[in-house]
C-alpha atoms as a PDB file:
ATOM      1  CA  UNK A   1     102.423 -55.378  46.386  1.00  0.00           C
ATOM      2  CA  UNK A   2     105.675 -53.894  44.501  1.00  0.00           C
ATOM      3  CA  UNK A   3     104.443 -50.275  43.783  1.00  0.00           C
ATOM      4  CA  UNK A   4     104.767 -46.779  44.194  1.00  0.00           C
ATOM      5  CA  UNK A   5     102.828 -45.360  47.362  1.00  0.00           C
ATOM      6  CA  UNK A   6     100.488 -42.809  46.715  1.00  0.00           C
ATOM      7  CA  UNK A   7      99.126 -40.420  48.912  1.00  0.00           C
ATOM      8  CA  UNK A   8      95.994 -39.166  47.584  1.00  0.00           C
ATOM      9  CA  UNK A   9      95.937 -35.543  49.132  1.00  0.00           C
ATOM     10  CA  UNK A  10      99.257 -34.643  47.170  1.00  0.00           C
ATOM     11  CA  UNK A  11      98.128 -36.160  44.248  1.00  0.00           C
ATOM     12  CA  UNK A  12      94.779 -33.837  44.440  1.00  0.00           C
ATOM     13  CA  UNK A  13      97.203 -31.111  45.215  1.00  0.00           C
ATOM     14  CA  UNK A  14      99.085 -31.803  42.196  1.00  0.00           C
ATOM     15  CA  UNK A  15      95.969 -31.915  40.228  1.00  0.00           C
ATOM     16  CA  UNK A  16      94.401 -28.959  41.562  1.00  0.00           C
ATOM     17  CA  UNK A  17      98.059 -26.605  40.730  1.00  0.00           C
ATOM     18  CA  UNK A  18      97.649 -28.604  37.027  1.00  0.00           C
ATOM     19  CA  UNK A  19      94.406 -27.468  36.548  1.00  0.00           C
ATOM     20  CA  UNK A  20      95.380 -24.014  37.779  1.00  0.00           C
ATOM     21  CA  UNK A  21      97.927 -23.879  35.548  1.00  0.00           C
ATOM     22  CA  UNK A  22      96.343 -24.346  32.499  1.00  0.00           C
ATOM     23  CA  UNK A  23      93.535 -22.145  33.293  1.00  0.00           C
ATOM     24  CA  UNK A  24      96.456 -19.559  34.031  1.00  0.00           C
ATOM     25  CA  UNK A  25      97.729 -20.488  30.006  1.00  0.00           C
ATOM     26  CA  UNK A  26      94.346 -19.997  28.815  1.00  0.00           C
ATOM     27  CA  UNK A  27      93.767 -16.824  30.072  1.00  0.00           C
ATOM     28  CA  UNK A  28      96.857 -15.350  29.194  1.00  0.00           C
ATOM     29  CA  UNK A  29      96.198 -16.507  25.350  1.00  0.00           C
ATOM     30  CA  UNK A  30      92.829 -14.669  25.990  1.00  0.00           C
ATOM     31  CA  UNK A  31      93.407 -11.810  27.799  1.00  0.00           C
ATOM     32  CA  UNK A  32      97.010 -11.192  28.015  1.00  0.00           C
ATOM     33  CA  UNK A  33      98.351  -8.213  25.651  1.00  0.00           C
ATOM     34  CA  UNK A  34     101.425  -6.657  26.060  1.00  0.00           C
ATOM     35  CA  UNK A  35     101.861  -2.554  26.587  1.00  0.00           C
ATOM     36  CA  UNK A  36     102.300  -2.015  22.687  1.00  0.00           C
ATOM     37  CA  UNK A  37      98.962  -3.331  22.274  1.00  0.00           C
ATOM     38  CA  UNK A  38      97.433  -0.981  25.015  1.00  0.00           C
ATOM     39  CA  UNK A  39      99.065   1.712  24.473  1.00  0.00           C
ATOM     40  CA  UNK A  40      97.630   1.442  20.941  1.00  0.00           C
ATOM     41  CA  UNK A  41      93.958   0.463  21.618  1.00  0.00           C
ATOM     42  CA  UNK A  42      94.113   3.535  23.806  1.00  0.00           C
ATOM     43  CA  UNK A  43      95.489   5.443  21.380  1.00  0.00           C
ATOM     44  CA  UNK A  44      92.588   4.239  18.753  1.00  0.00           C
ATOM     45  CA  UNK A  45      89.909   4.492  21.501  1.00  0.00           C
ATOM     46  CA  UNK A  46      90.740   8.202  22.561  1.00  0.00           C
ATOM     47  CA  UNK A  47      91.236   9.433  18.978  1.00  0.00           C
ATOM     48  CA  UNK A  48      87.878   7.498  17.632  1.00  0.00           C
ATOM     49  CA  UNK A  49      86.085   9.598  21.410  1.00  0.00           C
ATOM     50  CA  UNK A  50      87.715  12.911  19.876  1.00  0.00           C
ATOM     51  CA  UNK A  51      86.528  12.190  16.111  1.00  0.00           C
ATOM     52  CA  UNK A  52      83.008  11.424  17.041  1.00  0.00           C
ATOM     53  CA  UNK A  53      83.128  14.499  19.726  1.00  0.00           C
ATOM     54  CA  UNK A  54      84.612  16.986  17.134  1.00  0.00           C
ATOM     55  CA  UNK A  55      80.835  16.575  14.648  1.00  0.00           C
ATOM     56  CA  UNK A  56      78.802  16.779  17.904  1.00  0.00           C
ATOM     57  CA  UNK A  57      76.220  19.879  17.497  1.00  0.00           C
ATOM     58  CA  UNK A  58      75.226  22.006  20.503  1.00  0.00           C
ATOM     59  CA  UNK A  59      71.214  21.893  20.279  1.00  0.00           C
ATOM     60  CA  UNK A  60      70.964  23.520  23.797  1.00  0.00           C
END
């Protein structure tokens, strides 16, 4: 038997942190966004809150 010795609970190991790892690349593609970006979907969020709260009507 000429062949590399394996030991199977640090090759699940390794296959659990690869796994993790590109779960960890997904999300960031999915969910990651950088403080420009928040800054500005605050930005648009708050001023669209103000716009909509500036034609309210008081029917008290």
């Amino acid at each position: 038997m000429s062949g590399k010795i394996i030991h199977f609970k640090t090759a699940k190991k390794q296959l659990g942190y690869a796994r993790k790892e590109s779960q960890a690349s997904e999300n960031k593609a999915k969910f990651g966004r950088d403080k420009l970006q928040i800054s500005k979907e605050k930005f648009a969020s708050s001023k669209f809150k103000r716009h909509l709260d500036s034609h309210k009507t008081d029917n008290d």
